[in-house]
C-alpha atoms as a PDB file:
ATOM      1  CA  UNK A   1     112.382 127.137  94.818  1.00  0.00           C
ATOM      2  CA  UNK A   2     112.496 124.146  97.296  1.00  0.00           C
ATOM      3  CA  UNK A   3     114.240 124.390 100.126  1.00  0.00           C
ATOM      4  CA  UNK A   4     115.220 122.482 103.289  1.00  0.00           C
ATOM      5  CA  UNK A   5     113.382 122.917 106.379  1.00  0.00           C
ATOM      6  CA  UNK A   6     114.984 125.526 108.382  1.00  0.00           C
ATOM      7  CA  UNK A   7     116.368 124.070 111.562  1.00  0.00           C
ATOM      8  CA  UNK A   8     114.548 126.673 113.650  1.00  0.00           C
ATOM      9  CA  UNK A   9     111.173 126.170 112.653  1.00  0.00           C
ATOM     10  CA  UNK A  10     108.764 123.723 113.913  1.00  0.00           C
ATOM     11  CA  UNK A  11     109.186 120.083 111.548  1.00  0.00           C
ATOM     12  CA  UNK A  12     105.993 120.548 109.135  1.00  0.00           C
ATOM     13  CA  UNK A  13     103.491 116.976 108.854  1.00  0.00           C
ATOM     14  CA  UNK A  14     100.932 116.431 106.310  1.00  0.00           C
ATOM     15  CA  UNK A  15      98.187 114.564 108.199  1.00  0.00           C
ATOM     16  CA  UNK A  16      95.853 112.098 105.790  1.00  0.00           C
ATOM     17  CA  UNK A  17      92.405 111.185 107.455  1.00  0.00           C
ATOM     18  CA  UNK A  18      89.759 109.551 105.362  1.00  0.00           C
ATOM     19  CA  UNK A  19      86.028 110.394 105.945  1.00  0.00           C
ATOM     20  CA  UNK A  20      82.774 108.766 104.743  1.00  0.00           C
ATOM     21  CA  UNK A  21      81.566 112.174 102.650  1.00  0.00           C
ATOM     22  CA  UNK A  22      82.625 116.060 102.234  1.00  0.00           C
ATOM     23  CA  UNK A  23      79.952 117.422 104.861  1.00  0.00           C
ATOM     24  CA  UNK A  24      81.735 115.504 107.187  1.00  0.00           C
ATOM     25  CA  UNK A  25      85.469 115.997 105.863  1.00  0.00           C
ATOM     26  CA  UNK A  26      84.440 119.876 105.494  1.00  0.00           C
ATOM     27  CA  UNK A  27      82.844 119.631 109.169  1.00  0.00           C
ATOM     28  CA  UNK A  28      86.302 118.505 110.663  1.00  0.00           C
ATOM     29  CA  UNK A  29      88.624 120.542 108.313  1.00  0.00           C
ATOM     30  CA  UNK A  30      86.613 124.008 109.186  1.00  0.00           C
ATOM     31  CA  UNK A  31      87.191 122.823 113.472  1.00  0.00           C
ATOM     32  CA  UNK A  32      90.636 122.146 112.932  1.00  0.00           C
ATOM     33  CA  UNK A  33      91.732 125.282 111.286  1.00  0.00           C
ATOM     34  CA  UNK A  34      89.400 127.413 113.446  1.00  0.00           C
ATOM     35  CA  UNK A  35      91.034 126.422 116.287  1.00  0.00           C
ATOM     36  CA  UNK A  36      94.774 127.173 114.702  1.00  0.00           C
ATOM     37  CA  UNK A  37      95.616 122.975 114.740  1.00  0.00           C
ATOM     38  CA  UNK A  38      96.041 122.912 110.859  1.00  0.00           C
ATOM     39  CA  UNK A  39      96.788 125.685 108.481  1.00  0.00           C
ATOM     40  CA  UNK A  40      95.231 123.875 105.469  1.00  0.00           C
ATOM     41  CA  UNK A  41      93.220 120.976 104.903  1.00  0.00           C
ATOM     42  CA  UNK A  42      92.629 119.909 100.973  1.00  0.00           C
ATOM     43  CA  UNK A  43      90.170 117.568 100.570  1.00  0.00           C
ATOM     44  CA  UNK A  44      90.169 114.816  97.412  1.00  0.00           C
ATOM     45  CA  UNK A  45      86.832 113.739  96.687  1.00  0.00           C
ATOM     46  CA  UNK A  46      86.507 109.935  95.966  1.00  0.00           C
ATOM     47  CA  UNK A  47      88.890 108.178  96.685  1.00  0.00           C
ATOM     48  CA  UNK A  48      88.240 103.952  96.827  1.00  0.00           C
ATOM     49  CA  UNK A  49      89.262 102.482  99.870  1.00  0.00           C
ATOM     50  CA  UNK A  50      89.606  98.556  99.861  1.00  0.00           C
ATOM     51  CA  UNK A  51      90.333  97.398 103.641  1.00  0.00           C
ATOM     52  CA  UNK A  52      89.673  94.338 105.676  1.00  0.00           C
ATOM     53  CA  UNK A  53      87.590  95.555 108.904  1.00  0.00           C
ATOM     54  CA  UNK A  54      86.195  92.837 111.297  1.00  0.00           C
ATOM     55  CA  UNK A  55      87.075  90.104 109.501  1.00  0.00           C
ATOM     56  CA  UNK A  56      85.376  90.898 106.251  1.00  0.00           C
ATOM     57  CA  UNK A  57      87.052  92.220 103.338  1.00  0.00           C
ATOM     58  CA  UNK A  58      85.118  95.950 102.158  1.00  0.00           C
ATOM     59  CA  UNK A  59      85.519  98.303  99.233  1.00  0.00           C
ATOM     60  CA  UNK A  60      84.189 101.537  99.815  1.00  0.00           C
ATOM     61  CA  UNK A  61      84.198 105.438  98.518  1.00  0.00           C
ATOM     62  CA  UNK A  62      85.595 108.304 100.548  1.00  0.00           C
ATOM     63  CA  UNK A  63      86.795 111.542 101.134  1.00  0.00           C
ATOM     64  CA  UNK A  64      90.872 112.063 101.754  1.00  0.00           C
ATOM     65  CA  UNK A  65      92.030 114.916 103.777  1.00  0.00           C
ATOM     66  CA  UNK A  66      95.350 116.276 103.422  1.00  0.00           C
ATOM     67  CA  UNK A  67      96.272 118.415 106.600  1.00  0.00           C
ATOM     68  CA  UNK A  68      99.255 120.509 106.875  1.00  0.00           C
ATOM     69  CA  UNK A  69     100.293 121.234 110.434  1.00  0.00           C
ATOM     70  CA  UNK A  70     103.346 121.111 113.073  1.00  0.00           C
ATOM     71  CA  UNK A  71     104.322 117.451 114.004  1.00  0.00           C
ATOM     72  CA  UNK A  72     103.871 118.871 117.889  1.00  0.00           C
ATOM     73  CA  UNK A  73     100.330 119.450 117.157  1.00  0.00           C
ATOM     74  CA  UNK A  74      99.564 115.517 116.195  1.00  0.00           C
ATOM     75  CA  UNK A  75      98.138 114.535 119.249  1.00  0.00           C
ATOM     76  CA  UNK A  76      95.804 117.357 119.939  1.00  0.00           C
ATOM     77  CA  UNK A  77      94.927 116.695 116.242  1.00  0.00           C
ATOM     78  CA  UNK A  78      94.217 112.959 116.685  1.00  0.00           C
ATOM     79  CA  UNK A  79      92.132 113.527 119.838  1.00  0.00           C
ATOM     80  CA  UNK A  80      89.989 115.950 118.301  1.00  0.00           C
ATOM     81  CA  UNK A  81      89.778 114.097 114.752  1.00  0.00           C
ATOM     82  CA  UNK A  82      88.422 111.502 117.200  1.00  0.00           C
ATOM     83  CA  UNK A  83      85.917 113.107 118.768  1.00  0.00           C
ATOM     84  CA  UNK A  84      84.583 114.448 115.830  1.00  0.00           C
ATOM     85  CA  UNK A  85      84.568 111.951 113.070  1.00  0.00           C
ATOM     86  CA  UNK A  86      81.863 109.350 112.716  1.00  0.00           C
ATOM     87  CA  UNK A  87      84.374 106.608 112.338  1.00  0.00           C
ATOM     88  CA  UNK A  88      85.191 103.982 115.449  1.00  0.00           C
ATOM     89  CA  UNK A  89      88.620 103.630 114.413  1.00  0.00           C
ATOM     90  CA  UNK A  90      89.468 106.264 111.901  1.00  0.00           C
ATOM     91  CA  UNK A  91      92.696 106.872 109.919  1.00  0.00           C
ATOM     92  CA  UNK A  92      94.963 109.620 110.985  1.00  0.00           C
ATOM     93  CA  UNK A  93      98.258 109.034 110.019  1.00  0.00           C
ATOM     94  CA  UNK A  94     101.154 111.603 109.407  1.00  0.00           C
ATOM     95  CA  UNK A  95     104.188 111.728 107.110  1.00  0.00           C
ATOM     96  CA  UNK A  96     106.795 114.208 107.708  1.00  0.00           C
ATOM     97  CA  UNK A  97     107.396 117.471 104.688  1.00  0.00           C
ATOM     98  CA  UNK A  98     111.172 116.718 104.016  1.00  0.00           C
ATOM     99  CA  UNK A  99     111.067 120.000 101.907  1.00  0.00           C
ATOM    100  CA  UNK A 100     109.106 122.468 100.530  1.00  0.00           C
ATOM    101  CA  UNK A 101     108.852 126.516  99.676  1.00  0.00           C
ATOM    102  CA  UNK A 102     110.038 128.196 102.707  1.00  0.00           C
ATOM    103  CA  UNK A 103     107.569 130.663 102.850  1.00  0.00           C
ATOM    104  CA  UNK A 104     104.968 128.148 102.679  1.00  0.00           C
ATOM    105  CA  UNK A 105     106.016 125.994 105.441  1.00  0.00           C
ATOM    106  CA  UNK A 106     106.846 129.139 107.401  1.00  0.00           C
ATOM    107  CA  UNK A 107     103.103 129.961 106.649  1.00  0.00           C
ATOM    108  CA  UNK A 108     101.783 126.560 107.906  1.00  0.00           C
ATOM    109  CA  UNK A 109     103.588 127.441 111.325  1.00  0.00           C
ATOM    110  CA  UNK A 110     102.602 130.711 111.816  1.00  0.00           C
ATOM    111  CA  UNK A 111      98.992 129.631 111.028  1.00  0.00           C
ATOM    112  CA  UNK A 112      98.734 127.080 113.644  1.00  0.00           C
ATOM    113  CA  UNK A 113     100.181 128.634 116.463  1.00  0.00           C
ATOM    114  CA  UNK A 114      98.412 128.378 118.939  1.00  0.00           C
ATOM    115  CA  UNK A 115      98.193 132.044 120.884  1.00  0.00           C
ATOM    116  CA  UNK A 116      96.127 133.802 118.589  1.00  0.00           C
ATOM    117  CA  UNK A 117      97.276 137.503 119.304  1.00  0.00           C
ATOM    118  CA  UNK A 118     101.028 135.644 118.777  1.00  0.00           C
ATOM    119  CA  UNK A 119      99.617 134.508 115.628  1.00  0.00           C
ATOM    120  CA  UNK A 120      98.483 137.937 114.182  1.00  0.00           C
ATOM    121  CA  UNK A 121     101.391 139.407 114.209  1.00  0.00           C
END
C-alpha cells in the first residue's frame, strides 16, 4: 500500500547520476552505501545520452544510477560523487519521493543514518 511520507521522518530523494560504464557506477554505488549516504543504488545499464558539451552536440552510452537517500544527505552525496567519478562536470540531480511503502522509505532512513551503532539498532 502507498502511503504518504510520515511527517516525522526525514523527506526521502532519489538521486540520478550518469556514469561512463558499470565498474565505475558499481565503484561509486558500493562507497556511497558503505559509508551509510545511500541505502540503495540501482543501476540501468545503457542508457543513450544526447547532450551538447563544449559547444558540440554528442550522443553517447551510459550507465544511470538511481540512489535512494535523505534529501539532508545531498550535499555530502554530491561532494563525494565528485570526487569519485571520472566526469568534470557530472550529473547529480535529485527529485523528491512524494510517496511510497512506508516501510520502505522508513528503511532508506534507517540505512543511511549516519552513526552506525544508531543505525544497528
Amino acid at each position: 500500500m502507498n502511503r504518504m511520507i510520515p511527517q516525522k521522518t526525514s523527506k526521502a530523494i532519489v538521486i540520478f547520476i550518469t556514469a561512463a560504464s558499470n565498474n565505475e557506477a558499481k565503484k561509486i554505488g558500493h562507497i556511497l552505501i558503505e559509508e551509510n549516504l545511500i541505502a540503495c543504488c540501482n543501476i540501468v545499464q545503457s542508457v543513450e545520452s544526447i547532450f551538447r558539451w563544449q559547444g558540440k552536440l554528442h550522443s553517447e552510452q551510459e550507465v544511470l544510477m538511481l540512489c535512494k537517500t535523505r534529501e539532508e544527505l545531498f550535499g555530502t552525496i554530491e561532494k563525494r560523487v565528485r570526487q569519485l567519478h571520472s566526469y568534470e562536470v557530472p550529473e547529480i540531480i535529485a527529485m523528491p519521493i512524494t510517496q511510497g511503502s512506508e516501510d520502505y522509505l522508513n528503511w532508506i532512513v534507517k540505512e543511511t543514518k549516519p552513526d552506525q551503532e544508531t543505525r544497528d539498532k
